[in-house]
PDB file of N, CA and C in Angstrom:
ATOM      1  N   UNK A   1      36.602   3.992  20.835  1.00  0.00           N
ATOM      2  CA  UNK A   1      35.600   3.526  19.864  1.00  0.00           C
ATOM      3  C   UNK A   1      35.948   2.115  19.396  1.00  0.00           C
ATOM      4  N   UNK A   2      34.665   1.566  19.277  1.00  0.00           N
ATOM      5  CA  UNK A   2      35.297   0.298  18.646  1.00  0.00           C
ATOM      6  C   UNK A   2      34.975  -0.053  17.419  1.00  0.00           C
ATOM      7  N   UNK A   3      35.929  -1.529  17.039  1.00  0.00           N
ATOM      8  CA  UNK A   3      35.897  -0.923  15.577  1.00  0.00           C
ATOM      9  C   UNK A   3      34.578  -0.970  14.654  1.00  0.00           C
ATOM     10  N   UNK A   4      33.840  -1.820  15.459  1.00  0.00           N
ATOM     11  CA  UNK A   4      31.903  -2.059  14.788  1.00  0.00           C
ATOM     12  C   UNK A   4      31.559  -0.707  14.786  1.00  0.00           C
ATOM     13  N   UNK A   5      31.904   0.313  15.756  1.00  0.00           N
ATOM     14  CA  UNK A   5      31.427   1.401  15.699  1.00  0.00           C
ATOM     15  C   UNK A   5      32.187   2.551  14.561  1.00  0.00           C
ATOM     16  N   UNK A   6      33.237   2.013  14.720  1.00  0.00           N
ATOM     17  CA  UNK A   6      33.975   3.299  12.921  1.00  0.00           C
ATOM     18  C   UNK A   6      33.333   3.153  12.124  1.00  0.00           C
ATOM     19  N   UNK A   7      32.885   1.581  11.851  1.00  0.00           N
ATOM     20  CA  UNK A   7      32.979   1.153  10.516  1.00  0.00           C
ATOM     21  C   UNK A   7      31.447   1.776  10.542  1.00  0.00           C
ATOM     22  N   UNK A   8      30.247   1.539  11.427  1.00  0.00           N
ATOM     23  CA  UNK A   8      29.426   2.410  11.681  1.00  0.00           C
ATOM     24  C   UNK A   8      29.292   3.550  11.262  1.00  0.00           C
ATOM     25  N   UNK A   9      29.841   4.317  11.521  1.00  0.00           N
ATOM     26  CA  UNK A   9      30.112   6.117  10.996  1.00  0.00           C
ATOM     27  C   UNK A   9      31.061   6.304   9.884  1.00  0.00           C
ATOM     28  N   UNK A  10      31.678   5.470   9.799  1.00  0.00           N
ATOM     29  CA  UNK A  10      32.160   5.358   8.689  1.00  0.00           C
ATOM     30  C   UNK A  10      30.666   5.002   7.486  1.00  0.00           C
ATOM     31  N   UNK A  11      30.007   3.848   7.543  1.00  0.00           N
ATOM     32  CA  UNK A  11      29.179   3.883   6.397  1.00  0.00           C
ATOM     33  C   UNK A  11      28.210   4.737   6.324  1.00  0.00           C
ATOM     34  N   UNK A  12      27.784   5.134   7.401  1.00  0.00           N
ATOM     35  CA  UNK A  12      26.500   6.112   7.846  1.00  0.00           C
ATOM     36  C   UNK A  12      27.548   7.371   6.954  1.00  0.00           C
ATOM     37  N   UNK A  13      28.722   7.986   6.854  1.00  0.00           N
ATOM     38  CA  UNK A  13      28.868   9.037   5.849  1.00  0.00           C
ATOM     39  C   UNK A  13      29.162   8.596   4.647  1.00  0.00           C
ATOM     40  N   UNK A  14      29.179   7.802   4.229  1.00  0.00           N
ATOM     41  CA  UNK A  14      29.690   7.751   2.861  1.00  0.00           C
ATOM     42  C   UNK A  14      28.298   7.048   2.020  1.00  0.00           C
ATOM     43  N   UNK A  15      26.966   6.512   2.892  1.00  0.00           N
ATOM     44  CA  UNK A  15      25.828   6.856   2.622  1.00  0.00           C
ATOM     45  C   UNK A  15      25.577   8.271   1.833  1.00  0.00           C
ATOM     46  N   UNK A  16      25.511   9.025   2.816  1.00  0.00           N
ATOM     47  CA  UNK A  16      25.101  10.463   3.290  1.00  0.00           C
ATOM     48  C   UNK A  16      25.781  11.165   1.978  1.00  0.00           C
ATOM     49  N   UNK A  17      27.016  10.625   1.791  1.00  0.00           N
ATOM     50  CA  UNK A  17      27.813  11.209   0.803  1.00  0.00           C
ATOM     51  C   UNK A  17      27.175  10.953  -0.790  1.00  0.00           C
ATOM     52  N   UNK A  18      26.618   9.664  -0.702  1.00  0.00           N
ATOM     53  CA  UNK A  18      26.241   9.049  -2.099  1.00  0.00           C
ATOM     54  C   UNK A  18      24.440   9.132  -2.146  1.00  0.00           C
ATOM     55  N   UNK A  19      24.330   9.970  -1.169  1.00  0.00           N
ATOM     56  CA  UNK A  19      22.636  10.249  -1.410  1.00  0.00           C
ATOM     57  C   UNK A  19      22.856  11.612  -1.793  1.00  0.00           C
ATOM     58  N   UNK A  20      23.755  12.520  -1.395  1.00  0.00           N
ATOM     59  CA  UNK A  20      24.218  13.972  -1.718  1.00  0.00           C
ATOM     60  C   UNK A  20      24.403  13.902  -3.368  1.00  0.00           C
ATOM     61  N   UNK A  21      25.251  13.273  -3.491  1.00  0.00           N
ATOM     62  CA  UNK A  21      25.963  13.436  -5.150  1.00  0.00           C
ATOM     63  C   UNK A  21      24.310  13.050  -5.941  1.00  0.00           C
ATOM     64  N   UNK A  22      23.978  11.773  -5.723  1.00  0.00           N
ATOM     65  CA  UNK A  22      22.780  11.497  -6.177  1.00  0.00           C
ATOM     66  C   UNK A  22      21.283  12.367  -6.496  1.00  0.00           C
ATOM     67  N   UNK A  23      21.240  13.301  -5.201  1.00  0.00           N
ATOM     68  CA  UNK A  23      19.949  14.259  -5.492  1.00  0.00           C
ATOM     69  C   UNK A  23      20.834  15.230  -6.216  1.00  0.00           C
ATOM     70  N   UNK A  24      22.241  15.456  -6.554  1.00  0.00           N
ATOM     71  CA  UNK A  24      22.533  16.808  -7.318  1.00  0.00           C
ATOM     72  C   UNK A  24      22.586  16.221  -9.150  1.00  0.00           C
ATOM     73  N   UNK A  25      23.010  15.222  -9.187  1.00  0.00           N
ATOM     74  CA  UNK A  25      22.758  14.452 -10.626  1.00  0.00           C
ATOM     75  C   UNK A  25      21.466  14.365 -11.040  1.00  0.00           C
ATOM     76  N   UNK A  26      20.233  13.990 -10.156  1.00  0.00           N
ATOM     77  CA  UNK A  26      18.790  14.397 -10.466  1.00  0.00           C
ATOM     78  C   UNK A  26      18.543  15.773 -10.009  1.00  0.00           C
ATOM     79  N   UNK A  27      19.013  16.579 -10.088  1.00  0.00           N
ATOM     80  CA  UNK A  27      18.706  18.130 -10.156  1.00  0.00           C
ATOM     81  C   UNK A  27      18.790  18.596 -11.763  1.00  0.00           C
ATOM     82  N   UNK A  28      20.134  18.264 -11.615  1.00  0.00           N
ATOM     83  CA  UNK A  28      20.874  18.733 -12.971  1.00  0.00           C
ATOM     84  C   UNK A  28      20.495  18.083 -14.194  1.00  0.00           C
ATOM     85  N   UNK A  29      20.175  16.730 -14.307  1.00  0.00           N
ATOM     86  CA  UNK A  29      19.122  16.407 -15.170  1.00  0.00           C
ATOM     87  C   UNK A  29      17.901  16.697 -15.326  1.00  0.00           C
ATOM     88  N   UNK A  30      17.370  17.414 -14.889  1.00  0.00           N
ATOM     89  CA  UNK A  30      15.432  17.544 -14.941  1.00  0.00           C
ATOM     90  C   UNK A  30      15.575  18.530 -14.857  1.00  0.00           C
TER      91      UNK A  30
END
């Protein structure tokens, strides 16, 4: 792998991660 590509999947989860936390903070508020 190269490294354009970690850093790739690397941001693509920690997206994924901060859209997760995000719809559970607007759950729990409303």
């Amino acid at each position: 792998m190269t490294p354009t590509k970690i850093i790739s999947v690397l941001g693509t989860a920690f997206i994924s991660d901060f859209i997760y936390l995000f719809e559970n903070v607007w759950k729990n508020h409303t």
